[in-house]
N, C-alpha and C. Protein backbone atom coordinates (compact mmCIF):
# COMPACT_ATOMS: atom_id res chain seq x y z
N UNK A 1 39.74 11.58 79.06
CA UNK A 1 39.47 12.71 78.21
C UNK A 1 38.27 12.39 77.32
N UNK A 2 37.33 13.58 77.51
CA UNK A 2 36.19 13.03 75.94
C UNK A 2 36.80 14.38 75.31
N UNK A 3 36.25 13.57 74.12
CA UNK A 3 36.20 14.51 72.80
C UNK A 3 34.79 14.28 72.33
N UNK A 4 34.50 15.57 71.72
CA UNK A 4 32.92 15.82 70.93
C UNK A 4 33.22 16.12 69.63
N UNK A 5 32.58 15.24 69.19
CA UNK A 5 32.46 15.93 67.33
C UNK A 5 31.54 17.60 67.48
N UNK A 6 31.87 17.61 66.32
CA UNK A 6 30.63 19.51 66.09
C UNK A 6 29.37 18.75 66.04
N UNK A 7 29.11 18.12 66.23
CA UNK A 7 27.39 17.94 66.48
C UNK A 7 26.98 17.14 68.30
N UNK A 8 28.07 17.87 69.23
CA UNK A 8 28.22 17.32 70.85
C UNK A 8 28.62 16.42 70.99
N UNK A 9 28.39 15.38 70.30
CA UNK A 9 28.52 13.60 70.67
C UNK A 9 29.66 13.04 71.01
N UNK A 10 29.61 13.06 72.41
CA UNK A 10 31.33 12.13 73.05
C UNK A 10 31.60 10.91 72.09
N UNK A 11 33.00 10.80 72.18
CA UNK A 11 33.48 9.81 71.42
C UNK A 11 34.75 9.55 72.13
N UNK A 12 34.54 9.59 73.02
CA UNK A 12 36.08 9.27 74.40
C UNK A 12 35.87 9.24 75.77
N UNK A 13 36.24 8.45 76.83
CA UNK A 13 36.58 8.51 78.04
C UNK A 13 35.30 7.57 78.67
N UNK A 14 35.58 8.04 79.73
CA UNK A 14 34.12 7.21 80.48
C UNK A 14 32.57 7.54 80.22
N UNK A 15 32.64 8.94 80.23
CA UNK A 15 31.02 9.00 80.14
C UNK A 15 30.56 8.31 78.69
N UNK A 16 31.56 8.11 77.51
CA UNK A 16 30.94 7.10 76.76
C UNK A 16 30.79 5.79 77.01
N UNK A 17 31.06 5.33 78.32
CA UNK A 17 31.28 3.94 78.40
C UNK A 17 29.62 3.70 78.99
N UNK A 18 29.49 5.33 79.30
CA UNK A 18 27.73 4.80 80.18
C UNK A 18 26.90 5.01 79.25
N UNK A 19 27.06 5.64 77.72
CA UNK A 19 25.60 5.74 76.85
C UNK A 19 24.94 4.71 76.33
N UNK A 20 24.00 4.82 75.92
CA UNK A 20 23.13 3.68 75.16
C UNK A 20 23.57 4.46 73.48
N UNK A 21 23.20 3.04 73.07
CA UNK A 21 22.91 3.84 71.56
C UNK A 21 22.20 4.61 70.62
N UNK A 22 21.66 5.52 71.67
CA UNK A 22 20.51 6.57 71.36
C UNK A 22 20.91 7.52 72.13
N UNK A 23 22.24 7.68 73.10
CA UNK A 23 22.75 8.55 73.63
C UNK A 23 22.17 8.56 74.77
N UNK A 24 21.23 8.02 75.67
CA UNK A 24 21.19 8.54 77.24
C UNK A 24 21.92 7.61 77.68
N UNK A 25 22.02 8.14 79.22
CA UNK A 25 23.10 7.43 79.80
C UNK A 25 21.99 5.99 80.72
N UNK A 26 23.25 4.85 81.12
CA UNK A 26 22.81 3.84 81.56
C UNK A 26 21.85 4.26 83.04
N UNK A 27 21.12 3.09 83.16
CA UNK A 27 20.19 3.84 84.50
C UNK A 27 21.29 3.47 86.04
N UNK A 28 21.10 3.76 86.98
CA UNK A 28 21.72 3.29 87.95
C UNK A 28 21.43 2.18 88.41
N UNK A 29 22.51 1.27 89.37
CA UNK A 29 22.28 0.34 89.98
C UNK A 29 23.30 0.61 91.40
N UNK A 30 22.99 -1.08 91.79
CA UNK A 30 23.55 -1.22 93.26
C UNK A 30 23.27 -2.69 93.22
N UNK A 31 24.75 -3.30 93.85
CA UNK A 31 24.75 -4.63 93.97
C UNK A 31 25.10 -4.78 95.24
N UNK A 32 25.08 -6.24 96.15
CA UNK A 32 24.93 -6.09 97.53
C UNK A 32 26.00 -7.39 97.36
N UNK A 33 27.15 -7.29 97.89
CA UNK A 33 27.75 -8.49 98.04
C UNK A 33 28.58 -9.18 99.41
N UNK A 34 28.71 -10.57 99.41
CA UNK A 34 28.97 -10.94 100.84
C UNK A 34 29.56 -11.67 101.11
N UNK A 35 31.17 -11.16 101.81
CA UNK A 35 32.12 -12.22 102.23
C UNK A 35 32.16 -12.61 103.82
N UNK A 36 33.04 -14.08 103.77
CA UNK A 36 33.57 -14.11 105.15
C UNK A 36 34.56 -15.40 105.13
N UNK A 37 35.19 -15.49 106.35
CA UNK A 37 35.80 -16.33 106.31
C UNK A 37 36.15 -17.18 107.99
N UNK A 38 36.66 -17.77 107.81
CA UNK A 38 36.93 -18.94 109.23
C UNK A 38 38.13 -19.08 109.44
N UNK A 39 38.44 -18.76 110.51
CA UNK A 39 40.43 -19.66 110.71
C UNK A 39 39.99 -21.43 111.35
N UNK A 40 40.38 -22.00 110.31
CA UNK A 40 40.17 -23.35 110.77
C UNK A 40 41.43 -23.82 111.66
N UNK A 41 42.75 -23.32 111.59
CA UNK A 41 44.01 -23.70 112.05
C UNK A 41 45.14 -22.44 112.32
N UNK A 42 45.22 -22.05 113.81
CA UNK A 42 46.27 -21.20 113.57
C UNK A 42 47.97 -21.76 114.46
N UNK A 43 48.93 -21.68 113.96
CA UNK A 43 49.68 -22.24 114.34
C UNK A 43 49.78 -23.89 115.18
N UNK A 44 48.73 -24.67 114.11
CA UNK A 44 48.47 -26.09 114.24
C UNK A 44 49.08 -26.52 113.40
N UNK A 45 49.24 -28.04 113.23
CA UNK A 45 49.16 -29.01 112.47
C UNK A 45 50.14 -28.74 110.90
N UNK A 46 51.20 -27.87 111.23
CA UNK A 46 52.58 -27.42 110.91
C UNK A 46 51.60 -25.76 110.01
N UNK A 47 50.69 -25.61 110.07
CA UNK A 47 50.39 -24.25 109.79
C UNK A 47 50.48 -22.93 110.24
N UNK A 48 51.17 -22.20 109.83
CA UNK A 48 50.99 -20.88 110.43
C UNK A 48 49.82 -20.37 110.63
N UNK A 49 48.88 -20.17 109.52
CA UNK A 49 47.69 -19.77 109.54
C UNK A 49 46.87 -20.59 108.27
N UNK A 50 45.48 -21.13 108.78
CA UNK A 50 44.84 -21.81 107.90
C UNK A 50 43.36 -21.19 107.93
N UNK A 51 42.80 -21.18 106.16
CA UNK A 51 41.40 -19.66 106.79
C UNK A 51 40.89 -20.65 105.67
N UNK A 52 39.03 -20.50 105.69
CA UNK A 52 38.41 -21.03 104.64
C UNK A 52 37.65 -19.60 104.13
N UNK A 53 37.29 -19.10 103.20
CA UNK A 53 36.54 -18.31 102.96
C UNK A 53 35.39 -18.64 102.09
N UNK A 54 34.28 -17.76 102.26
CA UNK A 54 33.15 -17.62 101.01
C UNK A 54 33.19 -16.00 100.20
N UNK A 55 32.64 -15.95 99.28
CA UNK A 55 32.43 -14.62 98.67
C UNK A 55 31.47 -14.84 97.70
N UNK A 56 29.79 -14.17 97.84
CA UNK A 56 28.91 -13.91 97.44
C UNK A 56 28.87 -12.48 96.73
N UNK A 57 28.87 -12.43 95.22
CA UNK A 57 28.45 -11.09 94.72
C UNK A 57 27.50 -11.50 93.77
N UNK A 58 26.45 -9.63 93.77
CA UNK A 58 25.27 -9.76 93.17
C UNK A 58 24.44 -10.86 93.77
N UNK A 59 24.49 -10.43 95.41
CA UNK A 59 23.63 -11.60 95.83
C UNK A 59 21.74 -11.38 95.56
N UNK A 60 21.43 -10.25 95.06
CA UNK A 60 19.83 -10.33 94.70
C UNK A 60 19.77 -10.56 93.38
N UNK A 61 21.16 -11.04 92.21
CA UNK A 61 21.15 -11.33 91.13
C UNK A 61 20.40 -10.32 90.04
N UNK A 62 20.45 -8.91 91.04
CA UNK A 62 20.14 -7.70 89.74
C UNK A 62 20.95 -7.71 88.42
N UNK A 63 20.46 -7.60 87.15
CA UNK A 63 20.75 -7.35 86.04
C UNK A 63 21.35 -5.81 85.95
N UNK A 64 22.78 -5.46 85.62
CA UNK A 64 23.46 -4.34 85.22
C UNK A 64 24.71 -4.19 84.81
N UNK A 65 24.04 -3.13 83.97
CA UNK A 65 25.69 -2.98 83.09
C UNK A 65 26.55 -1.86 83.40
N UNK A 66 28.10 -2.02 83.37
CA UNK A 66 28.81 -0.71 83.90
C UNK A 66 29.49 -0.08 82.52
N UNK A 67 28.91 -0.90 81.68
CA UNK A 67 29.63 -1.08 80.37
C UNK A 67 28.48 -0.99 79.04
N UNK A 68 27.64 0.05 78.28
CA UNK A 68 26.66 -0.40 77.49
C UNK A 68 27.09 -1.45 76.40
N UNK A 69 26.63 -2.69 76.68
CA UNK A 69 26.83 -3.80 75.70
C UNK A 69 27.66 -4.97 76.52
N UNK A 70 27.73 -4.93 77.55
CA UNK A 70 28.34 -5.28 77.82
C UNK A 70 27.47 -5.87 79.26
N UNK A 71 26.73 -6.90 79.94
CA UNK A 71 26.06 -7.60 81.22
C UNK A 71 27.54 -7.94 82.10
N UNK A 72 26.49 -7.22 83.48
CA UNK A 72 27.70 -8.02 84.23
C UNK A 72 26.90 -9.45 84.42
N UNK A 73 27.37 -9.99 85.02
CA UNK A 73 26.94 -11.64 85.66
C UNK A 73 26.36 -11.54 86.60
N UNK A 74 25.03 -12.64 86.76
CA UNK A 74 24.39 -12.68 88.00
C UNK A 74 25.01 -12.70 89.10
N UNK A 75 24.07 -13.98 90.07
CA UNK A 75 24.76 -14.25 91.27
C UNK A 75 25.98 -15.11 91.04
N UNK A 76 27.24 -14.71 91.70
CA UNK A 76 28.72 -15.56 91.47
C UNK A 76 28.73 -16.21 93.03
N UNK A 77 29.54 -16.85 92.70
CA UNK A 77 30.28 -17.49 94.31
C UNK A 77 31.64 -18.24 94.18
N UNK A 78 32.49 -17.67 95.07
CA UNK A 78 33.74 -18.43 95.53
C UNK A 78 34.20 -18.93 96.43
N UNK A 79 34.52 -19.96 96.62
CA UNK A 79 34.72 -20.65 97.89
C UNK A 79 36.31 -20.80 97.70
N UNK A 80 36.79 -21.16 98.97
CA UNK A 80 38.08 -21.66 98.92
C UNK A 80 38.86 -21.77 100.66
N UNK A 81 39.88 -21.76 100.14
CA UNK A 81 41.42 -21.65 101.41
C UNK A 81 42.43 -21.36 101.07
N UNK A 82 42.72 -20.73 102.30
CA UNK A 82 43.79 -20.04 102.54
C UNK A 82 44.90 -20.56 103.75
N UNK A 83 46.06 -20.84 103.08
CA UNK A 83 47.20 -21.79 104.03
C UNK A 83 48.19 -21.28 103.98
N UNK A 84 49.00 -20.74 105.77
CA UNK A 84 50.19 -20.13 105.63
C UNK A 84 51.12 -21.43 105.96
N UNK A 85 52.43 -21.40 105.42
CA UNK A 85 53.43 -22.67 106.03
C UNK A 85 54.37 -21.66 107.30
């Protein structure tokens, strides 16, 4: 829900989450991000299922906010595994 004072100005909901503090709204973006993963083991070596994964976001490390005041984070990365018994 927004609410407007008598002089227009949201003071609720999302579209305040996109203004600046001069009132226009944030510019657009687009982030490109990139997973995958491997079955290293399936019903081996007492595993049901054994997976390694990666996950790349903000892989061109664009600067943007979904939030005014608020940066998201560059480029992240997670690595890991995944083990069924």
């Amino acid at each position: 829900m927004i609410i407007e004072d008598i002089a227009g100005n949201p003071s609720g909901g999302t579209r305040t989450n996109s203004l600046t503090e001069d009132g226009r709204t944030l510019a657009g973006y687009m982030t490109v991000n990139l997973s995958g993963s491997y079955t290293i083991a399936q019903k081996k070596w007492g595993f049901s299922d054994w997976k390694a994964f990666a996950i790349i976001k903000n892989l061109f490390n664009d600067p943007y906010q979904e939030k005014y005041g608020f940066p998201e984070p560059g480029i992240t990365f997670r690595l890991g595994s995944k083990a069924s018994f």
